[in-house]
N, C-alpha and C. Protein backbone atom coordinates (compact mmCIF):
# COMPACT_ATOMS: atom_id res chain seq x y z
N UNK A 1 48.85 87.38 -104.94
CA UNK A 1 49.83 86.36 -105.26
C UNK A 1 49.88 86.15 -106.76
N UNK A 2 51.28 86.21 -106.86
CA UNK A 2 51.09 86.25 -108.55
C UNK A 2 51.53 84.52 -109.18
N UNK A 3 51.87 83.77 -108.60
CA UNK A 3 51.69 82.27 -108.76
C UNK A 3 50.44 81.94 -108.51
N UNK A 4 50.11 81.10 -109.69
CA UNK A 4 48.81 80.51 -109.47
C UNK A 4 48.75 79.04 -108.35
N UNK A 5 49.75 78.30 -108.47
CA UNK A 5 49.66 77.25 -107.79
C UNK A 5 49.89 77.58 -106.26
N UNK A 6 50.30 78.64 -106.04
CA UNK A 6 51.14 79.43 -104.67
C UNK A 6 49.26 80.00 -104.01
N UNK A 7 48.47 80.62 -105.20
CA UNK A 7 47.28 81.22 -104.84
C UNK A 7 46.61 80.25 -104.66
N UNK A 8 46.33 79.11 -105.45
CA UNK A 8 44.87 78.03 -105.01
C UNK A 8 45.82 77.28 -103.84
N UNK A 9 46.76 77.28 -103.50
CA UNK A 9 46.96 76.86 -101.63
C UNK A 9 46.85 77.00 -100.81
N UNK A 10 46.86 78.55 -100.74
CA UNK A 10 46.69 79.96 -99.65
C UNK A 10 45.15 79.44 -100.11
N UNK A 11 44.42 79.86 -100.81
CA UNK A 11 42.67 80.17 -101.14
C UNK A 11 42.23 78.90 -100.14
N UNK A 12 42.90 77.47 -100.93
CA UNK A 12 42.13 76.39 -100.23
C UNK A 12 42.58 76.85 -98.85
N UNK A 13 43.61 76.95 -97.84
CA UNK A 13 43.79 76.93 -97.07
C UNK A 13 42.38 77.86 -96.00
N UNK A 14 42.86 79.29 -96.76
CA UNK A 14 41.94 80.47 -96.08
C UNK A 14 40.88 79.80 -96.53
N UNK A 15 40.30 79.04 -97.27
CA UNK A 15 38.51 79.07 -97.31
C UNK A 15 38.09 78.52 -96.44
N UNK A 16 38.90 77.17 -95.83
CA UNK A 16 39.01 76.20 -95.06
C UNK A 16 39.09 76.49 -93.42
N UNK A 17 40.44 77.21 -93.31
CA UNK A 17 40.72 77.61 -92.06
C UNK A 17 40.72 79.31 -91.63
N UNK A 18 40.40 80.23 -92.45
CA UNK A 18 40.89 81.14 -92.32
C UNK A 18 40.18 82.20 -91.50
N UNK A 19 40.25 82.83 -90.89
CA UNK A 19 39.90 84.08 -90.22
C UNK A 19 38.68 84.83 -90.99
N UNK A 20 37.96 85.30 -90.66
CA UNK A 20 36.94 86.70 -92.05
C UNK A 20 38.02 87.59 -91.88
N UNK A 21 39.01 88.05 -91.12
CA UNK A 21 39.53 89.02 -91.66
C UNK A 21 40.91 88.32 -92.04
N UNK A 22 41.46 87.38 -92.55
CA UNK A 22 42.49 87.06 -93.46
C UNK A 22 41.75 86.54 -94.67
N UNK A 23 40.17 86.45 -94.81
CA UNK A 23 39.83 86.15 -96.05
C UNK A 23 39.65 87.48 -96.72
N UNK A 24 39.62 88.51 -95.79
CA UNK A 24 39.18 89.73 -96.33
C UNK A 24 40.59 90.31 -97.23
N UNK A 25 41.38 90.20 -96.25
CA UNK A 25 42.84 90.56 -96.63
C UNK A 25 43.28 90.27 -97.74
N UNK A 26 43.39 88.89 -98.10
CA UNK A 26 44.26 87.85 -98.76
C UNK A 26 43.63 87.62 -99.67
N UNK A 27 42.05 87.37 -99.87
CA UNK A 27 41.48 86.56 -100.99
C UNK A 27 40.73 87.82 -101.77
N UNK A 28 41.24 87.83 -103.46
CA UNK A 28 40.72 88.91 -104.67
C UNK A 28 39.49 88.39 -104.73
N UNK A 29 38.58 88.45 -104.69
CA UNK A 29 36.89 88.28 -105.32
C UNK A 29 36.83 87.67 -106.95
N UNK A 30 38.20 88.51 -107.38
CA UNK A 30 38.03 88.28 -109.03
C UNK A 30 38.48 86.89 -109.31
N UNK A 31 39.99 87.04 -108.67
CA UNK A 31 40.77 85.87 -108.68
C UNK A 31 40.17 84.38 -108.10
N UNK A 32 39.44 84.84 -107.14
CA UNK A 32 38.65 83.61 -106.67
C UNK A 32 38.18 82.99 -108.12
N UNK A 33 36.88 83.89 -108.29
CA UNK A 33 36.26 83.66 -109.02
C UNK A 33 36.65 82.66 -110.17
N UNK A 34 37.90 83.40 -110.59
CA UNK A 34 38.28 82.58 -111.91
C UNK A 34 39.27 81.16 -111.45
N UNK A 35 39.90 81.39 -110.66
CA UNK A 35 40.23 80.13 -109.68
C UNK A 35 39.36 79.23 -109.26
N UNK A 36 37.97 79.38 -108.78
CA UNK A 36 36.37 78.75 -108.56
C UNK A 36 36.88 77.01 -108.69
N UNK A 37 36.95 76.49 -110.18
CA UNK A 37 36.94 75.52 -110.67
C UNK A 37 38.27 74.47 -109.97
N UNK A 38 39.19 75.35 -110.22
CA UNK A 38 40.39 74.27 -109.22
C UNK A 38 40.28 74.00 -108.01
N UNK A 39 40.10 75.03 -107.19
CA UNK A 39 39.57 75.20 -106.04
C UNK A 39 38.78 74.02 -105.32
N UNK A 40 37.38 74.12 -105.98
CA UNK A 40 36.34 73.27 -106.05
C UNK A 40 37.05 71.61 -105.77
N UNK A 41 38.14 71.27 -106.80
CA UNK A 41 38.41 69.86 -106.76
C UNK A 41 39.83 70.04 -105.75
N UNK A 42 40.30 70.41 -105.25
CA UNK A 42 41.22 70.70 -104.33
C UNK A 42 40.82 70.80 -102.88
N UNK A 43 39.59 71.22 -102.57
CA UNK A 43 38.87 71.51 -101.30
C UNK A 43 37.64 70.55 -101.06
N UNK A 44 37.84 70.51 -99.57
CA UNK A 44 36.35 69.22 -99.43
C UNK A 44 35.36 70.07 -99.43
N UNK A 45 34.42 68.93 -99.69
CA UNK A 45 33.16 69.51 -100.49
C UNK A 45 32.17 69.86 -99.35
N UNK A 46 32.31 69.99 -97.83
CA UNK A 46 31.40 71.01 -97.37
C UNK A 46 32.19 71.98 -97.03
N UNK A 47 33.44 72.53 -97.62
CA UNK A 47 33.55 73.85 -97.66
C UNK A 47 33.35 74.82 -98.77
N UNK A 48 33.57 73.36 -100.03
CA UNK A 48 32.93 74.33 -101.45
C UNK A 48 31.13 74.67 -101.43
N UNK A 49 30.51 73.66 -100.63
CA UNK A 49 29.14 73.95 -100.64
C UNK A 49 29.02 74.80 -99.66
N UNK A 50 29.51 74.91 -98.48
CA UNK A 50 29.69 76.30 -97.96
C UNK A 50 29.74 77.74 -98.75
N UNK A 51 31.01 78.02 -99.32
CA UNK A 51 31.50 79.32 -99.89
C UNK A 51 30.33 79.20 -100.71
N UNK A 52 30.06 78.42 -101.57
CA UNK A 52 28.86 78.04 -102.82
C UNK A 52 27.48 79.25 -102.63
N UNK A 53 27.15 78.61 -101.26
CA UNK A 53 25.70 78.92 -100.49
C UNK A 53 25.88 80.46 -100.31
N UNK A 54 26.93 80.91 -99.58
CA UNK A 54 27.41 82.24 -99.89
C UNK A 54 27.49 82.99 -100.61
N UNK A 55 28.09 82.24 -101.98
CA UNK A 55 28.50 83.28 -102.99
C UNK A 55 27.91 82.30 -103.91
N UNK A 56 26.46 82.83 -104.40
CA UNK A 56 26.13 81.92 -105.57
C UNK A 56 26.97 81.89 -106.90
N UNK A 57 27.25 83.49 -107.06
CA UNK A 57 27.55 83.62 -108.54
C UNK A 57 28.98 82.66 -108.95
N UNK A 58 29.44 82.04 -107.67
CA UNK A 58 30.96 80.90 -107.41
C UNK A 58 29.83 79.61 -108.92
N UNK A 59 29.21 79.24 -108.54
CA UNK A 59 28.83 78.23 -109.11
C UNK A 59 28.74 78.69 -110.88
N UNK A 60 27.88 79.76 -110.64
CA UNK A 60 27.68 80.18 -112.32
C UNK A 60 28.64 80.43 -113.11
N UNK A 61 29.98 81.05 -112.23
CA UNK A 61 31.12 81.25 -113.19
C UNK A 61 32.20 80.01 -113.31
């Protein structure tokens, strides 16, 4: 998705509700990544401490 505001909706959505295989599909690793921070305040916080616990390097970047 080449809108950013179009991508952290879909992201919150899929982190939230989404399938493993529509997160697989849909969500860039990179783009997350650098998205991380909006994300974070857009999404409730036991799904960011979820993905978090998962993917440490989410927090460091």
């Amino acid at each position: 998705m080449g809108d950013p505001g179009e991508r952290l909706t879909l992201y919150c959505l899929l982190l939230d509700c989404g399938q493993r295989d529509d997160i697989i599909r849909y969500v860039n690793a990179a783009l997350l990544r650098q998205d991380w921070p909006p994300i974070r305040r857009l999404t409730a916080r036991r799904v960011t401490q979820l993905w978090e616990r998962q993917l440490p390097d989410l927090v460091a970047g």
